[in-house]
C-alpha atoms as a PDB file:
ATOM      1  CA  UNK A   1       0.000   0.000   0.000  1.00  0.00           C
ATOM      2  CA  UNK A   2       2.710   2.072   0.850  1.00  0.00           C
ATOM      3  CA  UNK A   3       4.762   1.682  -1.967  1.00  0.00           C
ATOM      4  CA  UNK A   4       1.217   2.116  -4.150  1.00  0.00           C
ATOM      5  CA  UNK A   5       0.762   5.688  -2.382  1.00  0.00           C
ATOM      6  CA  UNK A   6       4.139   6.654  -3.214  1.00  0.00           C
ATOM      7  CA  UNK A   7       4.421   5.526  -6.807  1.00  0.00           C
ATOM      8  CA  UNK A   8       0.779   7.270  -7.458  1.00  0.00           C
ATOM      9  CA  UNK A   9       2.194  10.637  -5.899  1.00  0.00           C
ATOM     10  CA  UNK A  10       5.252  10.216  -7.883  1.00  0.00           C
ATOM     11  CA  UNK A  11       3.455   9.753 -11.125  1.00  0.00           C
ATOM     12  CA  UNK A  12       1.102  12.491 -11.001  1.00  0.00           C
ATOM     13  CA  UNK A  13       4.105  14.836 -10.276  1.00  0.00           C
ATOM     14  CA  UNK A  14       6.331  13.391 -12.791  1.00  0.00           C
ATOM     15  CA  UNK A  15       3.752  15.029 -15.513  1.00  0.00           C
ATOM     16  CA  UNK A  16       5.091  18.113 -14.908  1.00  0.00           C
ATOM     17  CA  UNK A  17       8.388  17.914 -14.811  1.00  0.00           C
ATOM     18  CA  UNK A  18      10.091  19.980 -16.795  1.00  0.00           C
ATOM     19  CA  UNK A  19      12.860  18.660 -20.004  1.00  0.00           C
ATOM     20  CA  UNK A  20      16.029  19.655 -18.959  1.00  0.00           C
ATOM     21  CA  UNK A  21      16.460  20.879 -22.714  1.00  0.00           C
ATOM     22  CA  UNK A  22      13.280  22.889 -22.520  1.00  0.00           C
ATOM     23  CA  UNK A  23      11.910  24.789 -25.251  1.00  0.00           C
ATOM     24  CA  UNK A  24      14.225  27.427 -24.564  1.00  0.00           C
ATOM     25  CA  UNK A  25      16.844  25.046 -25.577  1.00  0.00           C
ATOM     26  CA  UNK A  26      15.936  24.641 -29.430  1.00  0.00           C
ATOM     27  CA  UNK A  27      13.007  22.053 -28.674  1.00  0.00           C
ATOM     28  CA  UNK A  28       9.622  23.151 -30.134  1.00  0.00           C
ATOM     29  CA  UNK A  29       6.798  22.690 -27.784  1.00  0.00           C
ATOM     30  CA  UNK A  30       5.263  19.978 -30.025  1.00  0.00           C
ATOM     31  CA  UNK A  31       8.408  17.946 -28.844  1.00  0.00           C
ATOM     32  CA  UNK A  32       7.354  19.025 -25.146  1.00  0.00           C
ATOM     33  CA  UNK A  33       3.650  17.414 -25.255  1.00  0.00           C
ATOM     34  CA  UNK A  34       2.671  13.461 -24.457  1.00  0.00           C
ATOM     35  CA  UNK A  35       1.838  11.100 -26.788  1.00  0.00           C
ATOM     36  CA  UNK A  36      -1.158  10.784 -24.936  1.00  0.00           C
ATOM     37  CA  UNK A  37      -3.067  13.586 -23.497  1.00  0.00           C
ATOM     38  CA  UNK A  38      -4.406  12.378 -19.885  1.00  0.00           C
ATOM     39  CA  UNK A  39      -5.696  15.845 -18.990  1.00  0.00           C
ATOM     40  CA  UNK A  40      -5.721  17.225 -15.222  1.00  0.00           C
ATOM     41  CA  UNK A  41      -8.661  15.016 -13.772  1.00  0.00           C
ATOM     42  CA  UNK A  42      -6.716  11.419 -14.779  1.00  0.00           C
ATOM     43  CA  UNK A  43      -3.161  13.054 -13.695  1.00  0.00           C
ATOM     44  CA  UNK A  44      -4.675  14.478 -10.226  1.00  0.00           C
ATOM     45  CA  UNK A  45      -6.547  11.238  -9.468  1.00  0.00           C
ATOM     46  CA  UNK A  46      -3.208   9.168  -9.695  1.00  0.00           C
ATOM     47  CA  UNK A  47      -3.071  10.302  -5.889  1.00  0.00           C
ATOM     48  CA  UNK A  48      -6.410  10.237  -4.916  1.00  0.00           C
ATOM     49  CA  UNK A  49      -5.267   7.475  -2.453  1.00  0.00           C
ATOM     50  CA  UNK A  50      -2.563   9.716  -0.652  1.00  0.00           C
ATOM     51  CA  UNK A  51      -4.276  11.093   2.403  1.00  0.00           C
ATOM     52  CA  UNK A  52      -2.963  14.004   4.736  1.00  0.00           C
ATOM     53  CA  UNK A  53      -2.359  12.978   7.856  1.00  0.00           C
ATOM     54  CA  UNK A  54      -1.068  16.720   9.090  1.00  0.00           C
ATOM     55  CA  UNK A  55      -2.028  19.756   7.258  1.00  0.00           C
ATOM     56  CA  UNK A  56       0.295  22.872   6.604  1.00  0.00           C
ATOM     57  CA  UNK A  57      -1.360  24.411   9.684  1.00  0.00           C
ATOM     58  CA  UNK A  58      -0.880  21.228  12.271  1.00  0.00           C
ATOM     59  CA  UNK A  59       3.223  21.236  11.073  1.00  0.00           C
ATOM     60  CA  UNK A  60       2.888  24.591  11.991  1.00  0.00           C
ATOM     61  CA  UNK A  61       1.444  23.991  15.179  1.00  0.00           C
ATOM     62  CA  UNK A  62       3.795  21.235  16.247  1.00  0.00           C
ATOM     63  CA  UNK A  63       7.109  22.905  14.721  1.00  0.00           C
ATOM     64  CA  UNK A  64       7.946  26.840  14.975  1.00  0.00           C
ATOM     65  CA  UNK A  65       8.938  27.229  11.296  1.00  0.00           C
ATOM     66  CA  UNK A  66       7.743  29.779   9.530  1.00  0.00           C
ATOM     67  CA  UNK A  67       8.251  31.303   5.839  1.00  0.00           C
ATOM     68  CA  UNK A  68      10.202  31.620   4.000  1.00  0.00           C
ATOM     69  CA  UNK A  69      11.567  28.538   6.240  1.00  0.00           C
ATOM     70  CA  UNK A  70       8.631  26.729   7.114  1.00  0.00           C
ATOM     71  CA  UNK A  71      10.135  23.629   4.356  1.00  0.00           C
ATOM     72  CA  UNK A  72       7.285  21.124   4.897  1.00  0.00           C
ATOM     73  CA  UNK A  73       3.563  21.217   3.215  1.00  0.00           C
ATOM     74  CA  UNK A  74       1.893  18.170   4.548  1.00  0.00           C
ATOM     75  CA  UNK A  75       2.644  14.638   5.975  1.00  0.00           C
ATOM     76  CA  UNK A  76       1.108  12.066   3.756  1.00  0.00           C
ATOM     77  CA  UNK A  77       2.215   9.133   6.312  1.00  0.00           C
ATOM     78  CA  UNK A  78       2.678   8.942  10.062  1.00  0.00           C
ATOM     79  CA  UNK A  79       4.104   6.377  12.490  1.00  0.00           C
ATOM     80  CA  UNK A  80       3.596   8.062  15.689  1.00  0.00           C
ATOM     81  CA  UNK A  81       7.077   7.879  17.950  1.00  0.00           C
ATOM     82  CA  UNK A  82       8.970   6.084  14.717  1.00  0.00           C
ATOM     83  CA  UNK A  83       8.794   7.883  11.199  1.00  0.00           C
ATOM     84  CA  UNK A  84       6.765   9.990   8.984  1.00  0.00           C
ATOM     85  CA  UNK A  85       6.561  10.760   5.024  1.00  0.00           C
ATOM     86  CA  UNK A  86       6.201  14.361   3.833  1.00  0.00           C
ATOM     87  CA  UNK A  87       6.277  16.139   0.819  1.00  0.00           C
ATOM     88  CA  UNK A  88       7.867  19.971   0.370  1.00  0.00           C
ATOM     89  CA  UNK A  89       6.493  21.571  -3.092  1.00  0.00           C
ATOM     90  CA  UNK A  90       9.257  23.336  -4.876  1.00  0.00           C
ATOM     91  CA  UNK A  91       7.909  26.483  -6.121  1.00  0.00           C
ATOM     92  CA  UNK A  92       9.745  28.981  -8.573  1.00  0.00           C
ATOM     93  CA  UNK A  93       8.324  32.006  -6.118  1.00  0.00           C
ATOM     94  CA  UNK A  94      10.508  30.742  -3.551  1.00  0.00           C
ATOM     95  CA  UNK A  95      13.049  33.508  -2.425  1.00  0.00           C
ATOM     96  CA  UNK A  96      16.209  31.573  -1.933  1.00  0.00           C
ATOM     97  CA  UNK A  97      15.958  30.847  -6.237  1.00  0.00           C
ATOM     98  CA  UNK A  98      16.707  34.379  -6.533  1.00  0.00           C
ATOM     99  CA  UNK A  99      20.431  33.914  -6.184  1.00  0.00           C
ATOM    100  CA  UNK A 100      20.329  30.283  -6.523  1.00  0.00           C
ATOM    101  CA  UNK A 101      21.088  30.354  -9.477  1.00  0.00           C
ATOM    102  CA  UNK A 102      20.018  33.266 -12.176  1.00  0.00           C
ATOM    103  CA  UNK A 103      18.782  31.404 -14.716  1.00  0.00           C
ATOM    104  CA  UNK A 104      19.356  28.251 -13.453  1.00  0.00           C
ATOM    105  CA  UNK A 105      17.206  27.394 -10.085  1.00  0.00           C
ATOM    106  CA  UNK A 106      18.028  24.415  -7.926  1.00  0.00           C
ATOM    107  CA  UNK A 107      16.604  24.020  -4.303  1.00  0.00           C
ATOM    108  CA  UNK A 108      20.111  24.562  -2.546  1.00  0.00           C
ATOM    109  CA  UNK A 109      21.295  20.745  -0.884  1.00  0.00           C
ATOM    110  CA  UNK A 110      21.260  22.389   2.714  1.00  0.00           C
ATOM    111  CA  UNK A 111      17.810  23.029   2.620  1.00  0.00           C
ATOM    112  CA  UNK A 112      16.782  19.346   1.559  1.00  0.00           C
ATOM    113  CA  UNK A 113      18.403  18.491   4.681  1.00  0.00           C
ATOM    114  CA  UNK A 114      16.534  21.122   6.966  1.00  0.00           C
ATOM    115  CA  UNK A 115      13.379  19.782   5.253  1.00  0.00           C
ATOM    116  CA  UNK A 116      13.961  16.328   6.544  1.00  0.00           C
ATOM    117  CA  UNK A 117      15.088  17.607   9.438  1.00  0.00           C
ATOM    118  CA  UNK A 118      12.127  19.626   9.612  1.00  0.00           C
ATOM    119  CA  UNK A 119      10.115  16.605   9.069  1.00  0.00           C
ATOM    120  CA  UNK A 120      11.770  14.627  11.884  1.00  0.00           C
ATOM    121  CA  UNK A 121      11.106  17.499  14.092  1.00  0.00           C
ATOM    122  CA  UNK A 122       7.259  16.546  13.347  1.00  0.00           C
ATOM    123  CA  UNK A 123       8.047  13.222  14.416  1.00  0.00           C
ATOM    124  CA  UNK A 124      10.079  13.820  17.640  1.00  0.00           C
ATOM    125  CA  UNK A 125       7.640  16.967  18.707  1.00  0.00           C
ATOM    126  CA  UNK A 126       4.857  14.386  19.171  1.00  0.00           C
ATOM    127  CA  UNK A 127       6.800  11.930  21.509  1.00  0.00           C
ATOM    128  CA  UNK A 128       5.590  11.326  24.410  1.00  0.00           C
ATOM    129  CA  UNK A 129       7.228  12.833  27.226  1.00  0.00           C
ATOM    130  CA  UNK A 130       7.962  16.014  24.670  1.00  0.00           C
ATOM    131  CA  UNK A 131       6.860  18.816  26.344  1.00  0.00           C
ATOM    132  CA  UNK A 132       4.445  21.558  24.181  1.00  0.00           C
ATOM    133  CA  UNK A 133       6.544  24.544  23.113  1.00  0.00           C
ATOM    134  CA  UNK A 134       9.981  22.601  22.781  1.00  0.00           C
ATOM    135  CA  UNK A 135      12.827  23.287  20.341  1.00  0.00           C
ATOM    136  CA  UNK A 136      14.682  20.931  18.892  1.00  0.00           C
ATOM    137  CA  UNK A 137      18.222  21.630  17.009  1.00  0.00           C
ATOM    138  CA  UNK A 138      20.806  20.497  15.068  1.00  0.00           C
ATOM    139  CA  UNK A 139      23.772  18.918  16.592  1.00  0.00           C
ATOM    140  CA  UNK A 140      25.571  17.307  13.654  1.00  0.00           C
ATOM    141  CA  UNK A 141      24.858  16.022  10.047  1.00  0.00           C
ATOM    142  CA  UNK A 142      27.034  12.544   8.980  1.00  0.00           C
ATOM    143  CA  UNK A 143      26.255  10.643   5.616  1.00  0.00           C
ATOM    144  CA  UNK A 144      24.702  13.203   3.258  1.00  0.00           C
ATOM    145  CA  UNK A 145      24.737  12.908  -0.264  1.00  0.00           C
ATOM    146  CA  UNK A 146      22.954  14.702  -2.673  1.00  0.00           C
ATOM    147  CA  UNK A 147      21.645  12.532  -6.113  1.00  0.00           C
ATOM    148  CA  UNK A 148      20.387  14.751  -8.072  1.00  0.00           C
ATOM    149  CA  UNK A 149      19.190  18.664  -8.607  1.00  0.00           C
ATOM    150  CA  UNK A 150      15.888  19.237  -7.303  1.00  0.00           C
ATOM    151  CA  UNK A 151      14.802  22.406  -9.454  1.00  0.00           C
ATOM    152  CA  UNK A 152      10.847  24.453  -9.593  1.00  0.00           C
ATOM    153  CA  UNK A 153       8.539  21.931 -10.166  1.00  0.00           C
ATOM    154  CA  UNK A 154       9.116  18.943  -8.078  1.00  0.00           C
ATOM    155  CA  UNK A 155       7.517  17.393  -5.401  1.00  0.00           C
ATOM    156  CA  UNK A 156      10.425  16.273  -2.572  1.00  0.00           C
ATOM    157  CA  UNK A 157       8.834  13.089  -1.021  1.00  0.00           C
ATOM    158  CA  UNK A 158      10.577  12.855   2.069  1.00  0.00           C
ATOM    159  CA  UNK A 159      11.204   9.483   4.467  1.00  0.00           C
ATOM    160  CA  UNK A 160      12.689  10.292   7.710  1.00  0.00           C
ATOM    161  CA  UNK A 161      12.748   7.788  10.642  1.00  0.00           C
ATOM    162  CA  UNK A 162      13.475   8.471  14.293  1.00  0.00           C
ATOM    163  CA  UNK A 163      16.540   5.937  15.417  1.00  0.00           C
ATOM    164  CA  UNK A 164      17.210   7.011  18.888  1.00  0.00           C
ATOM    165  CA  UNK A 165      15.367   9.116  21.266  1.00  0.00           C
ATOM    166  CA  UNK A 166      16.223  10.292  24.908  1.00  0.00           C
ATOM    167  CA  UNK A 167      13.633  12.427  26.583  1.00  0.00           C
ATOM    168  CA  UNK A 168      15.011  13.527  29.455  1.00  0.00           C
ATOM    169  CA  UNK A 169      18.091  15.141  27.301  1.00  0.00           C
ATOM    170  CA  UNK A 170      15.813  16.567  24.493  1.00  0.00           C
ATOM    171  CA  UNK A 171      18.310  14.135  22.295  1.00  0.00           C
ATOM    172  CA  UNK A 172      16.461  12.598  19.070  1.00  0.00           C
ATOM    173  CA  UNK A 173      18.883  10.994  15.833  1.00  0.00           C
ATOM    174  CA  UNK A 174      17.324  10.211  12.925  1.00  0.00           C
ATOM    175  CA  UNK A 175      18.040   9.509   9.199  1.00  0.00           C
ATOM    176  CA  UNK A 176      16.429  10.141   6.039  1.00  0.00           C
ATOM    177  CA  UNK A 177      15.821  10.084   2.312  1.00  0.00           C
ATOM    178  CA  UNK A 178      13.695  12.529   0.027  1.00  0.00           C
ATOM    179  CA  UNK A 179      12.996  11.773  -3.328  1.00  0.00           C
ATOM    180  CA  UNK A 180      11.780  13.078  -6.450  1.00  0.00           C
ATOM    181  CA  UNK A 181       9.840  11.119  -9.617  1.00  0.00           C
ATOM    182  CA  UNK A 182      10.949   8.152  -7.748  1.00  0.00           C
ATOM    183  CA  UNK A 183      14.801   8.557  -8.212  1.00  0.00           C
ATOM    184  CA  UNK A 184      16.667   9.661  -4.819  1.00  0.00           C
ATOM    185  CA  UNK A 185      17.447  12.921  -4.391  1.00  0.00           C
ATOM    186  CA  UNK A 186      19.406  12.996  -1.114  1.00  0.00           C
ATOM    187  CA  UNK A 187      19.920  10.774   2.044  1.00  0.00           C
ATOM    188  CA  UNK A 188      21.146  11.357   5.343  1.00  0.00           C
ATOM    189  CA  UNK A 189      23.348   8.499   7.311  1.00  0.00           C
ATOM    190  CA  UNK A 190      22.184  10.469  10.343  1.00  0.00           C
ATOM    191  CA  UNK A 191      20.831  13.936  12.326  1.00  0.00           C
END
């Protein structure tokens, strides 16, 4: 089921990915269209099954993020104490595009990792024994690699699952992927 969710969310966005040639880049927009045109109501119901489990406004209630660094829209899964799934829209509006790059946008590596770590925060803000109000922070980043550019357009499907957790310290370590079309994107050994 899981794997069904994922692939249907990653199929829908995959639609609208855009060539990396582009017709900017001597391709005609013929070139650019489908074979076969599905149309928005086939494309949107390829994740019809995906359900939010936390809105925009319950991450915001259980993490003090806010824009332009507030870096995850919705939780689409949700192991309470364990892990979570997420997704972060990447938006050409976005202000950090700006000067990442002119002309060339890619959502900068760091902040794939503050999304999952963002995401974790979701996770390890609803333990039990987590008092309302707390702050969690970084205290070291091992085992990240980046796969691929995530540019305006994508959908970053994020995994992120808690490994250790020590309440009375306020100590949580977790790991996690994101993806994007189904192809990796980046993955952290550990936060």
């Amino acid at each position: 089921m899981k794997l069904a969710i994922l692939a249907s969310l990653l199929a829908a966005t995959s639609a609208f990915v855009p060539s990396p040639t582009g017709p900017s880049m001597g391709r005609s927009p013929s070139t650019l269209l489908r074979a076969e045109f599905k149309g928005a109501e086939a494309i949107s119901g390829l994740t019809k099954d995906v359900e939010t489990v936390f809105t925009v406004e319950d991450i915001a209630a259980a993490i003090p993020h806010r824009y332009p660094f507030a870096l995850v829209d919705k939780v689409i899964e949700y192991e309470a104490g364990k892990r979570a799934v997420g997704v972060k829209s990447i938006t050409n509006n976005e202000p950090q595009f700006t000067g990442h790059f002119p002309g060339k946008p890619i959502f900068p590596g760091v902040m794939q990792v503050e999304a999952l770590a963002q995401l974790a925060g979701v996770v390890a803000l609803k333990m039990d024994g987590v008092e309302e109000g707390s702050l969690f922070l970084f205290g070291g980043v091992d085992g990240v690699k980046w796969k691929k550019p995530v540019v305006p357009g994508d959908q970053l499907v994020m995994e992120v699952e808690i490994t250790k957790f020590n309440a009375k310290f306020g100590i949580a370590k977790a790991t996690g992927k994101a993806y994007v079309d189904g192809q990796l994107a980046c993955q952290v050994g550990q936060m």
